[in-house]
Each structure stands twice: as structure tokens, then as C-alpha cells.
N, C-alpha and C. Protein backbone atom coordinates (compact mmCIF):
# COMPACT_ATOMS: atom_id res chain seq x y z
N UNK A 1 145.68 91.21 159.48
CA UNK A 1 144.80 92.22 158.91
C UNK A 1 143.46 92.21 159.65
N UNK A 2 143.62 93.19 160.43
CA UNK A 2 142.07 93.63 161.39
C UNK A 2 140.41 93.52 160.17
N UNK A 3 139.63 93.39 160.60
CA UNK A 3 138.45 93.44 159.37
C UNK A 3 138.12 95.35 159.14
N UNK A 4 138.55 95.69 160.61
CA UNK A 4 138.96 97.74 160.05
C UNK A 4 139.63 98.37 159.27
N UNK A 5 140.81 97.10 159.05
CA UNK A 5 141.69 97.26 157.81
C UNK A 5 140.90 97.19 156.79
N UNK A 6 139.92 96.61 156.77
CA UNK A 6 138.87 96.48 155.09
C UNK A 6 137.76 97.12 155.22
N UNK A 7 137.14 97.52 156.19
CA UNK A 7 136.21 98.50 156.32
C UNK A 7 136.17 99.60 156.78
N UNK A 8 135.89 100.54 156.45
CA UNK A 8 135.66 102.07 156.92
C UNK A 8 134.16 102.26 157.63
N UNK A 9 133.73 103.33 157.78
CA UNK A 9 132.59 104.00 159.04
C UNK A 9 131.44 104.15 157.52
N UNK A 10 132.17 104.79 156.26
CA UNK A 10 131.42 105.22 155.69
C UNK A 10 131.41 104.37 154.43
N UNK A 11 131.73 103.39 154.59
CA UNK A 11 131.79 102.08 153.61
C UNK A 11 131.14 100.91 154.31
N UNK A 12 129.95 101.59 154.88
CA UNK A 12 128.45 100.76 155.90
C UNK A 12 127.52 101.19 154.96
N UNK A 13 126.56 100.49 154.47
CA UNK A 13 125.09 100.62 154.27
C UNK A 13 124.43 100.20 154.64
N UNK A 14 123.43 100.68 155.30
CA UNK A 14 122.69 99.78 157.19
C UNK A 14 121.73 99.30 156.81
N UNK A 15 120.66 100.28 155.34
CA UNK A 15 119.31 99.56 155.37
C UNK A 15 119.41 99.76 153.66
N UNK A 16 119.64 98.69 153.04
CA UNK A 16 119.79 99.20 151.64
C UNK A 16 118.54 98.27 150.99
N UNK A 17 118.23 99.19 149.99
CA UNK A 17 116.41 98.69 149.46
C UNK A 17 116.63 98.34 147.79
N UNK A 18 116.79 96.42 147.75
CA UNK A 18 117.07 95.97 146.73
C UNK A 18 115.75 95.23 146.11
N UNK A 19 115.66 94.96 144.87
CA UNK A 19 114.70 93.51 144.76
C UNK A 19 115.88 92.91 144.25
N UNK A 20 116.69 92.52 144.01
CA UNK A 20 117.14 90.95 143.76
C UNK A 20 118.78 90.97 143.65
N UNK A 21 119.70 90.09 142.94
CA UNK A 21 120.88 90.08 143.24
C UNK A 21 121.41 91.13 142.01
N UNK A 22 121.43 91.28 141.02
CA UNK A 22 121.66 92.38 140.03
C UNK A 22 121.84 93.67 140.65
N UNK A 23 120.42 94.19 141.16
CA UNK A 23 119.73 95.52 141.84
C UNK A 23 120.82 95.52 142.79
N UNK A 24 121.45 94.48 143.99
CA UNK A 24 122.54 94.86 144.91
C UNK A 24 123.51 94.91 144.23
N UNK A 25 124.08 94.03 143.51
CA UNK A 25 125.56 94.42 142.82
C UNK A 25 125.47 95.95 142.47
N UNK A 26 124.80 96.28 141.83
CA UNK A 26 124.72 97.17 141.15
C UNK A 26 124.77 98.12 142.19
N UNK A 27 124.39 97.84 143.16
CA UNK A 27 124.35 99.49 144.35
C UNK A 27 125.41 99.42 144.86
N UNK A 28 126.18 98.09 145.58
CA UNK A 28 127.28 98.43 145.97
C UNK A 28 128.33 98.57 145.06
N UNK A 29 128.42 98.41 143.93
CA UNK A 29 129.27 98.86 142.92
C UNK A 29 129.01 100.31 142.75
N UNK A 30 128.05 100.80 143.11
CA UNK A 30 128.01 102.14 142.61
C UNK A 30 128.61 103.21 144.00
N UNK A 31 128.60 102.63 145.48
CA UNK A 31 129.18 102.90 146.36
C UNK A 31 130.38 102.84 146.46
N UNK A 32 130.87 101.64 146.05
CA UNK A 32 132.29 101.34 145.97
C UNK A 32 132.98 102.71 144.86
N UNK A 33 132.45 102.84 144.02
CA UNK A 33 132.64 103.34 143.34
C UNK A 33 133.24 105.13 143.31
N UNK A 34 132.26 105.14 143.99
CA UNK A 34 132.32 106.49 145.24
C UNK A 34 133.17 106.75 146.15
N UNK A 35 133.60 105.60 146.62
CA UNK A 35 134.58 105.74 147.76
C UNK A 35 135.80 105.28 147.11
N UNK A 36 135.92 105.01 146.14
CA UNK A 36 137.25 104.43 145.81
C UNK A 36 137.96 105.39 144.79
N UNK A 37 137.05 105.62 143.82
CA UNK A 37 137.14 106.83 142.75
C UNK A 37 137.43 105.72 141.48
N UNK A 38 137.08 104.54 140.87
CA UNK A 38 137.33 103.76 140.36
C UNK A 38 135.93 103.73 139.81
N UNK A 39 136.10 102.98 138.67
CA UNK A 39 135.12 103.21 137.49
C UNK A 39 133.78 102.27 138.30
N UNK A 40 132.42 102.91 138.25
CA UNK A 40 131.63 102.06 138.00
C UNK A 40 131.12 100.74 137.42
N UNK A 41 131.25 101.01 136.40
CA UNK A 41 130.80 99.96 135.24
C UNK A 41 131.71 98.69 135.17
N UNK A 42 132.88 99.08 135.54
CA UNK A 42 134.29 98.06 135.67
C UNK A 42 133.94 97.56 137.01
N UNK A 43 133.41 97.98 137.94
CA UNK A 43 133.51 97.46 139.22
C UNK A 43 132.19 95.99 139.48
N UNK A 44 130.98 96.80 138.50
CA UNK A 44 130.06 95.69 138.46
C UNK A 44 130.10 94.61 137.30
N UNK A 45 130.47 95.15 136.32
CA UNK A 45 131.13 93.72 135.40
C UNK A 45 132.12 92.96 135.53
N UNK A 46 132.97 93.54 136.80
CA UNK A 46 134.33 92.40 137.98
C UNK A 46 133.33 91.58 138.83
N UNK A 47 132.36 92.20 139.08
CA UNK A 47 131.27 91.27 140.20
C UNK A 47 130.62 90.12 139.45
N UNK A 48 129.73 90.92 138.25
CA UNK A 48 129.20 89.75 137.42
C UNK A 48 129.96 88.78 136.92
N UNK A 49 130.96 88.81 136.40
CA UNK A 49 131.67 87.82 135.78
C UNK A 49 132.20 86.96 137.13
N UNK A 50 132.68 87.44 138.12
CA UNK A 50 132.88 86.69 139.19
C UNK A 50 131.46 85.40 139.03
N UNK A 51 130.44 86.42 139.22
CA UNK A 51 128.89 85.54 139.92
C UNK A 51 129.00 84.29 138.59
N UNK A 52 129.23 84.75 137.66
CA UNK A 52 128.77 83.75 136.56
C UNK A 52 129.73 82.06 136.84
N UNK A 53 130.94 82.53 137.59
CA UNK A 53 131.67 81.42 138.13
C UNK A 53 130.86 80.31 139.16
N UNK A 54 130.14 81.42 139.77
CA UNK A 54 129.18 80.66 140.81
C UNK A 54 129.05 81.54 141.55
N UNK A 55 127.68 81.43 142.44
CA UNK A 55 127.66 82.39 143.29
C UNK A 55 128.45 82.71 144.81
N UNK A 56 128.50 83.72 144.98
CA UNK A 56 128.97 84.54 146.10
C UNK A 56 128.22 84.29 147.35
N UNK A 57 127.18 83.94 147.30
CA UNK A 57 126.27 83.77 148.41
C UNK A 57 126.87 82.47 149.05
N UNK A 58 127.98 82.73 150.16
CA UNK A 58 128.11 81.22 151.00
C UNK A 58 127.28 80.90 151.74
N UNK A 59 126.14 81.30 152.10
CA UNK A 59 125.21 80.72 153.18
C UNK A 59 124.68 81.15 154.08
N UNK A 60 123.61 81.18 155.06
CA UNK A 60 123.37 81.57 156.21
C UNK A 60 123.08 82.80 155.81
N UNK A 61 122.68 83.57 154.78
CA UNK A 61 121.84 84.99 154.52
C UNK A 61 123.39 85.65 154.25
N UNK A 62 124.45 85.34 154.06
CA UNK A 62 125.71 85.99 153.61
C UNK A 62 125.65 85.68 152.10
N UNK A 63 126.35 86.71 151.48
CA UNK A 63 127.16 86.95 150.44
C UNK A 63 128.60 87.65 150.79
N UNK A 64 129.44 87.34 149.84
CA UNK A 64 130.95 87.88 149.65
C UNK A 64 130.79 88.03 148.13
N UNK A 65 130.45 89.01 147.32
CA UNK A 65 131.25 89.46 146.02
C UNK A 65 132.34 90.23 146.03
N UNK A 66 133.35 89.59 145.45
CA UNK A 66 134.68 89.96 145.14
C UNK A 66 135.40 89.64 143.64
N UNK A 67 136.25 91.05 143.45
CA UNK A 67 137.34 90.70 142.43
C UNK A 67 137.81 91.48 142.49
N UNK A 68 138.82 91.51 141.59
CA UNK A 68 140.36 92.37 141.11
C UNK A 68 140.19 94.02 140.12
N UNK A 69 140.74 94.94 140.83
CA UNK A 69 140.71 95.84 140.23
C UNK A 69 142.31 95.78 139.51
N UNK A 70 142.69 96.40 138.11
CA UNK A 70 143.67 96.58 138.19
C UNK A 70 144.27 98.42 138.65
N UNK A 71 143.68 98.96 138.90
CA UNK A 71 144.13 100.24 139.32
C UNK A 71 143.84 100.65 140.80
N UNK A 72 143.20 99.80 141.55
CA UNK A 72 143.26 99.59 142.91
C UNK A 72 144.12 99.77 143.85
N UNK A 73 144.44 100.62 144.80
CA UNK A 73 145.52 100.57 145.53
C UNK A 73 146.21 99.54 146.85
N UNK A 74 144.98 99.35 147.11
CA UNK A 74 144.87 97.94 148.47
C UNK A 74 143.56 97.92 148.89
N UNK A 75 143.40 96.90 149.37
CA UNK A 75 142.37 95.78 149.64
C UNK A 75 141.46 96.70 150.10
N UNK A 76 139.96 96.79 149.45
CA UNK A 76 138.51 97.60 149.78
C UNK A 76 137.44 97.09 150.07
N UNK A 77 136.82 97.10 151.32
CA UNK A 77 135.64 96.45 151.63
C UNK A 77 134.47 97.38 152.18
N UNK A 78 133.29 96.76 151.80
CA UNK A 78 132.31 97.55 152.00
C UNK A 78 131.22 96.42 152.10
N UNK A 79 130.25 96.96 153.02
CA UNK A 79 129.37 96.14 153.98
C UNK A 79 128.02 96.93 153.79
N UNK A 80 127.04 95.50 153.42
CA UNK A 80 125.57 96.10 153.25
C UNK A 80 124.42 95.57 153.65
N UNK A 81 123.92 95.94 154.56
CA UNK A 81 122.87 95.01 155.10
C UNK A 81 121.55 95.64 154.19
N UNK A 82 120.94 94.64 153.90
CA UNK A 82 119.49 94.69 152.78
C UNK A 82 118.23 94.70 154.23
N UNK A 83 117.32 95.64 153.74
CA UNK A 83 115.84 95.79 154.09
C UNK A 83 115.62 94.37 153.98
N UNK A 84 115.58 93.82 152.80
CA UNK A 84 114.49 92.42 152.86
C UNK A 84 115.84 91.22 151.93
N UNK A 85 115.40 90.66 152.70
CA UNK A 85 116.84 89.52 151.75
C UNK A 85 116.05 88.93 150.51
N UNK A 86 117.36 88.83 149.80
CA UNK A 86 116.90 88.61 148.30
C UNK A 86 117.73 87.40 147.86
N UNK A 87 117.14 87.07 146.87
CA UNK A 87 117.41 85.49 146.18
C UNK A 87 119.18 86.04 145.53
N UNK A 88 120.24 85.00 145.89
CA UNK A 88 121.25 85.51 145.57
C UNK A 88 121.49 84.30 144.90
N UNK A 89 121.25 83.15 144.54
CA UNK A 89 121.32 81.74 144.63
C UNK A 89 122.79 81.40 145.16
N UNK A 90 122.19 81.36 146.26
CA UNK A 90 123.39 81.11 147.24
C UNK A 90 123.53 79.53 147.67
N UNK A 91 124.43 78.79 147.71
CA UNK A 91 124.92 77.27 148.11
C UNK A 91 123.55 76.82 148.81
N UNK A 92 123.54 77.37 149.78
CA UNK A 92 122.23 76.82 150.42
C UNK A 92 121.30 77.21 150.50
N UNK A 93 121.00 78.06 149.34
CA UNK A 93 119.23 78.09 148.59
C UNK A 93 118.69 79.56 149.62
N UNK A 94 119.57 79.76 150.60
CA UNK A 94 118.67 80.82 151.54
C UNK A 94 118.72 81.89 150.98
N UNK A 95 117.54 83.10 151.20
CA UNK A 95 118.33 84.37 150.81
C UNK A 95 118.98 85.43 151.35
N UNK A 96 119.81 86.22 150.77
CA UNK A 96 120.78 87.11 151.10
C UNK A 96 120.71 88.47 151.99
N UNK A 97 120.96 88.83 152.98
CA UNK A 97 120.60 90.12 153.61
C UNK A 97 121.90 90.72 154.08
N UNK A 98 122.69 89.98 154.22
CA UNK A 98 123.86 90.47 154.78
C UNK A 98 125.37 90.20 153.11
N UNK A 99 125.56 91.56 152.62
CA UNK A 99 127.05 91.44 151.55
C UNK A 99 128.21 92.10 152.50
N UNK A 100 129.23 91.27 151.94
CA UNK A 100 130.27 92.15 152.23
C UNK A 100 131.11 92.21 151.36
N UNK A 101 131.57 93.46 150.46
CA UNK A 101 131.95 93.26 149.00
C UNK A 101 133.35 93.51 149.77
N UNK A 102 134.58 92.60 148.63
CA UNK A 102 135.66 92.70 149.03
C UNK A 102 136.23 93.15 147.47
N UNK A 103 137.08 93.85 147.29
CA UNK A 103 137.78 94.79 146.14
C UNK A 103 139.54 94.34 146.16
N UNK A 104 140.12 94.01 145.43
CA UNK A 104 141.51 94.05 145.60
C UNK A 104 142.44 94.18 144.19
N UNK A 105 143.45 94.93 144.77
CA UNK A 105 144.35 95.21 143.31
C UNK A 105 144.80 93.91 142.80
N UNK A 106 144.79 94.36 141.36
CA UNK A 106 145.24 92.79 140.38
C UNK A 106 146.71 91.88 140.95
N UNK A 107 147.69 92.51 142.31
CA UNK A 107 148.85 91.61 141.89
C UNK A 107 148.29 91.48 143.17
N UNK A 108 147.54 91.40 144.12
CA UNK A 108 147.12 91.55 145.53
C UNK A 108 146.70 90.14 145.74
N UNK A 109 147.27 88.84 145.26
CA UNK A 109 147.03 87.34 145.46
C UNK A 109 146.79 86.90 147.32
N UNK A 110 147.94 87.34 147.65
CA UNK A 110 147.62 86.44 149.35
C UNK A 110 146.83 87.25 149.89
N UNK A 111 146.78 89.25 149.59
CA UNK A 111 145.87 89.39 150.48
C UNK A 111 144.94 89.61 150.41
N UNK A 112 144.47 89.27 149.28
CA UNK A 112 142.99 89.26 148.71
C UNK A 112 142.17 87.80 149.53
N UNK A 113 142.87 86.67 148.96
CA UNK A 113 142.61 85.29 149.69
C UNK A 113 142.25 85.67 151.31
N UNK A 114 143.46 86.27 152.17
CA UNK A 114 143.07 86.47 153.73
C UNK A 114 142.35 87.37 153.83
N UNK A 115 141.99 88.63 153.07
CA UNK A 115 140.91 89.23 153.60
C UNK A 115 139.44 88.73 153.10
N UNK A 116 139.48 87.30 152.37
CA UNK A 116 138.07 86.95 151.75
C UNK A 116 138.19 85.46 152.93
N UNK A 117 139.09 85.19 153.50
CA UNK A 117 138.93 84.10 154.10
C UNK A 117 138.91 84.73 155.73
N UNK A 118 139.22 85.65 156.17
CA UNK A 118 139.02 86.78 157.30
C UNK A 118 137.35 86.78 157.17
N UNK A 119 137.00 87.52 156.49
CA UNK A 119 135.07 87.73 156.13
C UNK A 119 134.27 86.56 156.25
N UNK A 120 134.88 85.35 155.88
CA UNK A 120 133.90 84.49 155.61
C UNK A 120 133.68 84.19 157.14
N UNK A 121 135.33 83.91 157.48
CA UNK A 121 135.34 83.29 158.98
C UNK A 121 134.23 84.20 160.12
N UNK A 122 134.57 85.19 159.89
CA UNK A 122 133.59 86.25 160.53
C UNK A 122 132.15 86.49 160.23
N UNK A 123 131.49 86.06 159.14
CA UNK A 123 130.18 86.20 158.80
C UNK A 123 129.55 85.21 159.03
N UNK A 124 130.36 84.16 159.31
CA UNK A 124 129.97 82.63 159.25
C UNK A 124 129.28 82.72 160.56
N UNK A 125 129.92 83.06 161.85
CA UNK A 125 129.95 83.31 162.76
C UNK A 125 128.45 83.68 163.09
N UNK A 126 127.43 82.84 164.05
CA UNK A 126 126.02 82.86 163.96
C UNK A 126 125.98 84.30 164.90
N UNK A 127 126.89 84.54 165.90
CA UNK A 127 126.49 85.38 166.89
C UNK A 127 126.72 86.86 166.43
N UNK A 128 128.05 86.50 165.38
CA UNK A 128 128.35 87.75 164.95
C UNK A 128 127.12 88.23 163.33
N UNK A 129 126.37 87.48 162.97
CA UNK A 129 125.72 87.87 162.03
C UNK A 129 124.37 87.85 162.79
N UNK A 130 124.23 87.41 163.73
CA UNK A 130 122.88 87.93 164.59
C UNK A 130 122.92 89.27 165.16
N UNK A 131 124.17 89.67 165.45
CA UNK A 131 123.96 91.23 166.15
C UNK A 131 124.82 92.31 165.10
N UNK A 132 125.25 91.74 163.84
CA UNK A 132 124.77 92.22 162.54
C UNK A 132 123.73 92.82 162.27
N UNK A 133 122.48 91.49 162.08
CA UNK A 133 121.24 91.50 161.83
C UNK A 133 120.62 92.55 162.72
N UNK A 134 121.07 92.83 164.01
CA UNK A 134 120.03 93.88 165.01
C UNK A 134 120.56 95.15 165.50
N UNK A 135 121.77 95.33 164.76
CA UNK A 135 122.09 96.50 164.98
C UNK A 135 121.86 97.50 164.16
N UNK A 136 121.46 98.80 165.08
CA UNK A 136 120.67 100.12 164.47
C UNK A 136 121.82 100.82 163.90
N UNK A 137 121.95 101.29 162.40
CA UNK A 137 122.72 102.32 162.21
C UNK A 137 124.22 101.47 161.37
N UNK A 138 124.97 102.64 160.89
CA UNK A 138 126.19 102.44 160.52
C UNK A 138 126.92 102.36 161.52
N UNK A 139 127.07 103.07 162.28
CA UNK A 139 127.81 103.24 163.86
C UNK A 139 127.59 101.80 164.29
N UNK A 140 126.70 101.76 164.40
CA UNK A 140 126.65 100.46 165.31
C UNK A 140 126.98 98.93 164.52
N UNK A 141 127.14 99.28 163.49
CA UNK A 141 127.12 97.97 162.28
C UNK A 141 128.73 98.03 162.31
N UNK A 142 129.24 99.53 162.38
CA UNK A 142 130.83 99.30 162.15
C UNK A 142 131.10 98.62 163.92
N UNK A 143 130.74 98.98 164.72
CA UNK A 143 131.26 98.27 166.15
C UNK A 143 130.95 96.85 166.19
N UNK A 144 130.17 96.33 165.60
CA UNK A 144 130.08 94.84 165.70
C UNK A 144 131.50 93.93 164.65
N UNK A 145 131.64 95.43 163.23
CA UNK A 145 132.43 94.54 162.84
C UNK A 145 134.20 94.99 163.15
N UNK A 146 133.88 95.50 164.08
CA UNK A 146 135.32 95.88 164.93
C UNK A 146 135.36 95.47 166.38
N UNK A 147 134.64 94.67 166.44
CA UNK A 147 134.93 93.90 167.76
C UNK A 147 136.07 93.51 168.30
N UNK A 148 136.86 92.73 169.14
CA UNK A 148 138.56 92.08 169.30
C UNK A 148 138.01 90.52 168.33
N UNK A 149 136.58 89.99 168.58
CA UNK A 149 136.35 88.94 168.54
C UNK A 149 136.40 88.70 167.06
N UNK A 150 135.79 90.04 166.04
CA UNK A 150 135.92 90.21 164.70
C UNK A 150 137.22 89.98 163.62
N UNK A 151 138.37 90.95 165.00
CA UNK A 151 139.40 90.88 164.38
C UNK A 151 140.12 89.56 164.65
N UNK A 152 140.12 88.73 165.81
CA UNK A 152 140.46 87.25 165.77
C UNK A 152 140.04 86.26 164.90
N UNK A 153 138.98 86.57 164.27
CA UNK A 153 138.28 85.60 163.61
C UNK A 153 139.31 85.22 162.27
């Protein structure tokens, strides 16, 4: 599963203007939402209850919020780089500028796991979240994460 398989051109948000971790759930749930045709309100109370497990923020200015839709058709991702990084209480205390929300239908077990263990491997990645971090635009945010090097990861 390519990371193009989980992201689209128009499931990029290049400069999104949050104050804190609520304020982002809440926007990319409301995007997701948009692009998927799936309920709002269900999409950010799948996030919160996730967060309340612990947070999503693995580190290094990344987040991954994810969960289970049950009316979902296959695996949905959407990518948001924040204006100013915000407190996500993430493992290692840093804050958050870079999400990449991952969405998957309720019986969608293995490929929910590889496309959340695909993302991490790839965000983790200092070089690939540095030219993340400096690239202008959606266009250019989707070519970094469609690289060959993206999809090996």
C-alpha cells in the first residue's frame, strides 16, 4: 500500500490555523468529513475517544489520529500541516505541526495497522518531515508524500 493509496491532492491542508489539539481534531474531522461524506460529529468523537487512550502525538512535531468508521469504505488519510505547532501532549513533550489523520472501516484490522505503521515509518523519517516542513503548497506537500522513498518506507 503506496502512502497515495491513503492520500489524495485534495486531502492536503498546507497551512492550517489552530490554537491547540481539540481546535485541530476538530478541523480535520470536519475535512475528513467533506471528503468522505461521513458524519462529522462521529468522526471527531472516534478521534477523541482514541486521544483519551493516550495521545496520538508520536514525536518529533508528528501526530497520527486514527480510528474506525463503521460505514467507511477503505482506508482514508488526510494530511495537515499547522501554521504554528501546538501542544498535542505528545510522548515527547514536543509540539505538533505536522497530523496525518488515518480513517478506516470497522472490519479493516491488518490494513488499518499497515497503513498506521506505513505513516509512522514515513513521518518518523527526519528528512522526509524536514521537506514536509518546507514545502510550499498542497502540490508540493502531496510530492514529498509520493516520493518512491515515501512509498518504501
Amino acid at each position: 500500500m503506496a502512502t497515495t493509496d491513503l492520500v489524495s491532492p485534495n486531502a492536503i491542508i498546507p497551512a492550517m490555523k489552530v490554537n491547540g489539539k481539540k481546535q485541530a481534531l476538530q478541523e480535520i474531522a470536519g475535512k475528513a468529513a467533506e471528503l468522505t461524506g461521513q458524519n462529522e460529529k462521529a468522526i471527531l468523537e472516534i478521534l477523541l475517544q482514541r486521544e483519551k487512550l493516550g495521545s496520538t502525538g508520536v514525536g518529533n512535531g508528528v501526530a497520527i489520529p486514527h480510528g474506525k468508521l463503521p460505514k467507511l469504505g477503505n482506508v482514508f488519510g488526510l494530511f495537515a500541516r499547522l501554521e504554528r505547532p501546538v501542544d498535542f501532549e505528545a510522548l515527547d513533550g514536543q509540539p505538533v505541526d505536522l497530523i496525518f489523520l488515518l480513517l478506516a472501516p470497522e472490519g479493516a484490522g491488518a490494513d488499518h495497522l499497515k497503513a498506521l505503521a506505513r505513516v509512522a515509518r514515513l513521518l518518523r523519517d527526519p528528512e522526509t518531515a524536514r521537506k514536509l516542513r518546507a514545502s510550499n503548497g498542497a502540490e508540493a506537500i502531496y510530492a514529498v508524500l509520493a516520493m518512491p522513498s515515501a512509498s518504501a518506507a
